[in-house]
C-alpha atoms as a PDB file:
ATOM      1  CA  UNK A   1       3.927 -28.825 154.626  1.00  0.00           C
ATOM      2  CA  UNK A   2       2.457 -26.408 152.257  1.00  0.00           C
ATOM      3  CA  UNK A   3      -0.483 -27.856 149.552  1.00  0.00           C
ATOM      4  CA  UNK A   4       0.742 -28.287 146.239  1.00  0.00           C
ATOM      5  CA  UNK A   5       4.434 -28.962 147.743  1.00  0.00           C
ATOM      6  CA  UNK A   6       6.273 -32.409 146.803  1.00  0.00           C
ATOM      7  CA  UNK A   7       7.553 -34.899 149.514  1.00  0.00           C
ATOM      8  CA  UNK A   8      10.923 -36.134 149.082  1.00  0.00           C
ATOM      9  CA  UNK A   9       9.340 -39.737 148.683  1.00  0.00           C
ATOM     10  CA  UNK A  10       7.028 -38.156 146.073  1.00  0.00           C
ATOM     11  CA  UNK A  11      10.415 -36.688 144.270  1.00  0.00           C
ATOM     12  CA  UNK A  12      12.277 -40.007 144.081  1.00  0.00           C
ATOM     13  CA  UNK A  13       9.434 -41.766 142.704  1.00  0.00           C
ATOM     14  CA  UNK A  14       8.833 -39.136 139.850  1.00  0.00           C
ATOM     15  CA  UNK A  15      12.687 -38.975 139.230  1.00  0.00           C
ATOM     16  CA  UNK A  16      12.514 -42.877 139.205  1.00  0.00           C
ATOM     17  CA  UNK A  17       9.592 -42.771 136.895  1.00  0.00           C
ATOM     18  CA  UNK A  18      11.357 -40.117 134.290  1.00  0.00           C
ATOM     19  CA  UNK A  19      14.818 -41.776 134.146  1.00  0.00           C
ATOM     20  CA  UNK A  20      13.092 -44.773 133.148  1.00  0.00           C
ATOM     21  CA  UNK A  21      13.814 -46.927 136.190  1.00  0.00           C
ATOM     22  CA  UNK A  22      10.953 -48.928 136.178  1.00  0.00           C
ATOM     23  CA  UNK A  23      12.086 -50.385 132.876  1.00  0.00           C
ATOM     24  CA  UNK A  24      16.238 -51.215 134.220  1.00  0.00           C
ATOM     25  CA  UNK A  25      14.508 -53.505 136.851  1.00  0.00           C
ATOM     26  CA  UNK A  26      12.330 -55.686 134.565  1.00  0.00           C
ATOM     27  CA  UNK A  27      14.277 -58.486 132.677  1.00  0.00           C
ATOM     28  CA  UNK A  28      17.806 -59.840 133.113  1.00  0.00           C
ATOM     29  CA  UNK A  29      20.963 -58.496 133.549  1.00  0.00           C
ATOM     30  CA  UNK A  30      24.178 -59.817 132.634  1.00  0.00           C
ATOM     31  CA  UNK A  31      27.369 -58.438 131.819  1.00  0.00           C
ATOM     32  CA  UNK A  32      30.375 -59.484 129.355  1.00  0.00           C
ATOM     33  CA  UNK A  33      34.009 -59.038 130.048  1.00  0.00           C
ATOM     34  CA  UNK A  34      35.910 -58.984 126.479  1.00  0.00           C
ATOM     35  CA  UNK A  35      39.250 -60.187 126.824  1.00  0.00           C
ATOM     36  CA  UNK A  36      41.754 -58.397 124.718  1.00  0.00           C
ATOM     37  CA  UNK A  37      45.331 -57.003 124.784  1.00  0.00           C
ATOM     38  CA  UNK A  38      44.229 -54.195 122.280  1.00  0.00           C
ATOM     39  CA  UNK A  39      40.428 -52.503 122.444  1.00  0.00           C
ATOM     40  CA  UNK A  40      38.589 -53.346 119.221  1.00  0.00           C
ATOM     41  CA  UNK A  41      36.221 -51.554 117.612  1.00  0.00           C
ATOM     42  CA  UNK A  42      33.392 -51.034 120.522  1.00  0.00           C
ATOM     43  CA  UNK A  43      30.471 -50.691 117.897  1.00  0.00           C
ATOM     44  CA  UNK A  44      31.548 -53.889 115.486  1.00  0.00           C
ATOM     45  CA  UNK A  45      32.238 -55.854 118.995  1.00  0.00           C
ATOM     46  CA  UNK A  46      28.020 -54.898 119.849  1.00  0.00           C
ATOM     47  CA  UNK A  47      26.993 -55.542 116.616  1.00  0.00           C
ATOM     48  CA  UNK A  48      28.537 -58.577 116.569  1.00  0.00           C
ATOM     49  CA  UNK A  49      27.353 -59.861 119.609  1.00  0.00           C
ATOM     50  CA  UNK A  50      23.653 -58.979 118.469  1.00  0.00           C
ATOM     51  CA  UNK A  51      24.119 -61.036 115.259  1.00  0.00           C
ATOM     52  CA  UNK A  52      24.865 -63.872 117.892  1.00  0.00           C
ATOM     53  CA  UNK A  53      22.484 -63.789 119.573  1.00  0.00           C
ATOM     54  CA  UNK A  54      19.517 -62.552 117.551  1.00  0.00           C
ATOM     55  CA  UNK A  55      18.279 -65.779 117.977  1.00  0.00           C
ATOM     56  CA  UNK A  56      17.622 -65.122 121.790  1.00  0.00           C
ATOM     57  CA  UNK A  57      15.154 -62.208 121.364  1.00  0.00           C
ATOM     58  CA  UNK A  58      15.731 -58.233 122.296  1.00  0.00           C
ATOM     59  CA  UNK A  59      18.898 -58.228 123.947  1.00  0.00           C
ATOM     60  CA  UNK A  60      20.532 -54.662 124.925  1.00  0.00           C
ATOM     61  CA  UNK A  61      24.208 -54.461 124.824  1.00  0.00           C
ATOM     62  CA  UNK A  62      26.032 -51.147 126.377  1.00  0.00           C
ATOM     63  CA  UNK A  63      29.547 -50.812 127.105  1.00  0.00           C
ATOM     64  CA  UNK A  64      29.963 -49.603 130.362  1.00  0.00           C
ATOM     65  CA  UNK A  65      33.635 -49.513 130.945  1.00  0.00           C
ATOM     66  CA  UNK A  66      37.136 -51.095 130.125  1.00  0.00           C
ATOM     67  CA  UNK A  67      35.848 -53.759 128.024  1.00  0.00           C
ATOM     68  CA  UNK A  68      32.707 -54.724 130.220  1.00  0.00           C
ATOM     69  CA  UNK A  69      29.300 -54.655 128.688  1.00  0.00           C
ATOM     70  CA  UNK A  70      26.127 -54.389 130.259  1.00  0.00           C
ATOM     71  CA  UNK A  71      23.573 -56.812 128.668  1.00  0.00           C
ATOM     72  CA  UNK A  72      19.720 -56.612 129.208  1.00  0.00           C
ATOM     73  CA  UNK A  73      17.568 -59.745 128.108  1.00  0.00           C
ATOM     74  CA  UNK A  74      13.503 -59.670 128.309  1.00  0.00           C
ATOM     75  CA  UNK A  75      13.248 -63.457 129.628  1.00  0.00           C
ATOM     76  CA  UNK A  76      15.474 -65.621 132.119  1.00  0.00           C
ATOM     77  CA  UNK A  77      15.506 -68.297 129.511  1.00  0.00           C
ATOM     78  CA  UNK A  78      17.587 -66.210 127.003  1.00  0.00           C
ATOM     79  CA  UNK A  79      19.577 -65.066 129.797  1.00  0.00           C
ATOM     80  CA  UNK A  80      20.788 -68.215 130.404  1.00  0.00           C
ATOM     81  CA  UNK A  81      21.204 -69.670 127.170  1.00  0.00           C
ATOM     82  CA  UNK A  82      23.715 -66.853 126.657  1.00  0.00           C
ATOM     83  CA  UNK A  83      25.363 -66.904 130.207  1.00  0.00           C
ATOM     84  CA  UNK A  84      25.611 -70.945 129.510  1.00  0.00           C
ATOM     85  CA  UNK A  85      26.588 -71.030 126.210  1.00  0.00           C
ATOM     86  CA  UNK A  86      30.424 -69.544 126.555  1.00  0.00           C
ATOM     87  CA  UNK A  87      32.437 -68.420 126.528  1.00  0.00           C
ATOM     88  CA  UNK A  88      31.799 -66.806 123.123  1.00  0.00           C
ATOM     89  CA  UNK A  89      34.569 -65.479 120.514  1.00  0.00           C
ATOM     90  CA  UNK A  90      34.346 -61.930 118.895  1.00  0.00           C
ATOM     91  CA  UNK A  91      37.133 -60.814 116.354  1.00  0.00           C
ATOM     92  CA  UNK A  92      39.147 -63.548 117.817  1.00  0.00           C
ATOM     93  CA  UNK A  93      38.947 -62.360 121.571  1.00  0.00           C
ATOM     94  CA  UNK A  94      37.045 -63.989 124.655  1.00  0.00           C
ATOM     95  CA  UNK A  95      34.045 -63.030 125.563  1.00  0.00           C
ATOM     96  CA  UNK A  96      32.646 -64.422 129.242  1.00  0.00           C
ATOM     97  CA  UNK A  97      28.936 -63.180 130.413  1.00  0.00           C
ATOM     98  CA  UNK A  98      28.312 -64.220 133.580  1.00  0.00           C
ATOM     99  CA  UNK A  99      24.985 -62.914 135.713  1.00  0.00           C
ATOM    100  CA  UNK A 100      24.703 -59.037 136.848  1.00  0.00           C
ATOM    101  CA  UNK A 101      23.013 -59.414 140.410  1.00  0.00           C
ATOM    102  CA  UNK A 102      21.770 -55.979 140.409  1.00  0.00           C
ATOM    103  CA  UNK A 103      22.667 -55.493 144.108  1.00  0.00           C
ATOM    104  CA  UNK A 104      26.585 -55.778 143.226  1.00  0.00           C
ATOM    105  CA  UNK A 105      28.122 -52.126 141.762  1.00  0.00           C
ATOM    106  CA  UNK A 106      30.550 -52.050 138.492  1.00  0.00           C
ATOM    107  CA  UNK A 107      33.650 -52.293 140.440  1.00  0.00           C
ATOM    108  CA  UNK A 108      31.996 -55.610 143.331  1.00  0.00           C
ATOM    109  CA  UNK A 109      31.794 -57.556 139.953  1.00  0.00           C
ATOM    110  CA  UNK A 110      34.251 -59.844 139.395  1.00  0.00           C
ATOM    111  CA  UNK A 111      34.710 -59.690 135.811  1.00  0.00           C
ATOM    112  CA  UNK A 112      37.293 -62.490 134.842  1.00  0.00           C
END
């Protein structure tokens, strides 16, 4: 190999790095399946949620498809006080969070 060239290994651990990677491992992962015959309002649905559980610390709520939300919590104590403490009611609607094991993809979750 020529000096000065990158490895592959060396490549995936500087994409990992610059994406930010690091951080997505570190802390807990849940996710929330909002059960509703009609899609609300996606940003009054996460701020709503946040107002719940500002109590709980930093929590990170993304909606990642079809009414499921991605939701990142610094400590495992938070994580389940949330997780434990539904099934939770937004604008009327359920609202289940159940544990993200991060080896499980989007569609292996079961989400009802």
């Amino acid at each position: 190999m020529e000096v000065g060239m990158t490895t592959p290994d060396q490549l995936a651990v500087q994409m990992g790095t610059s994406l930010g990677l690091q951080e997505l491992r570190a802390g807990v992962t849940l996710f929330g399946s909002l059960i509703a015959n009609k899609p609300p309002n996606i940003g009054v649905v996460k701020r709503m949620l946040r107002s719940a559980w500002a109590a709980f610390g930093n929590v990170q709520i993304v909606d990642v498809k079809d009414l499921i939300f991605s939701i990142k919590l610094d400590n495992e104590e938070a994580a389940r006080k949330i997780a434990d403490g539904g099934p939770w009611t937004i604008m009327g609607f359920a609202f289940c969070v159940q544990y993200w094991p991060l080896t499980l993809a989007l569609e292996e979750l079961n989400t009802v």
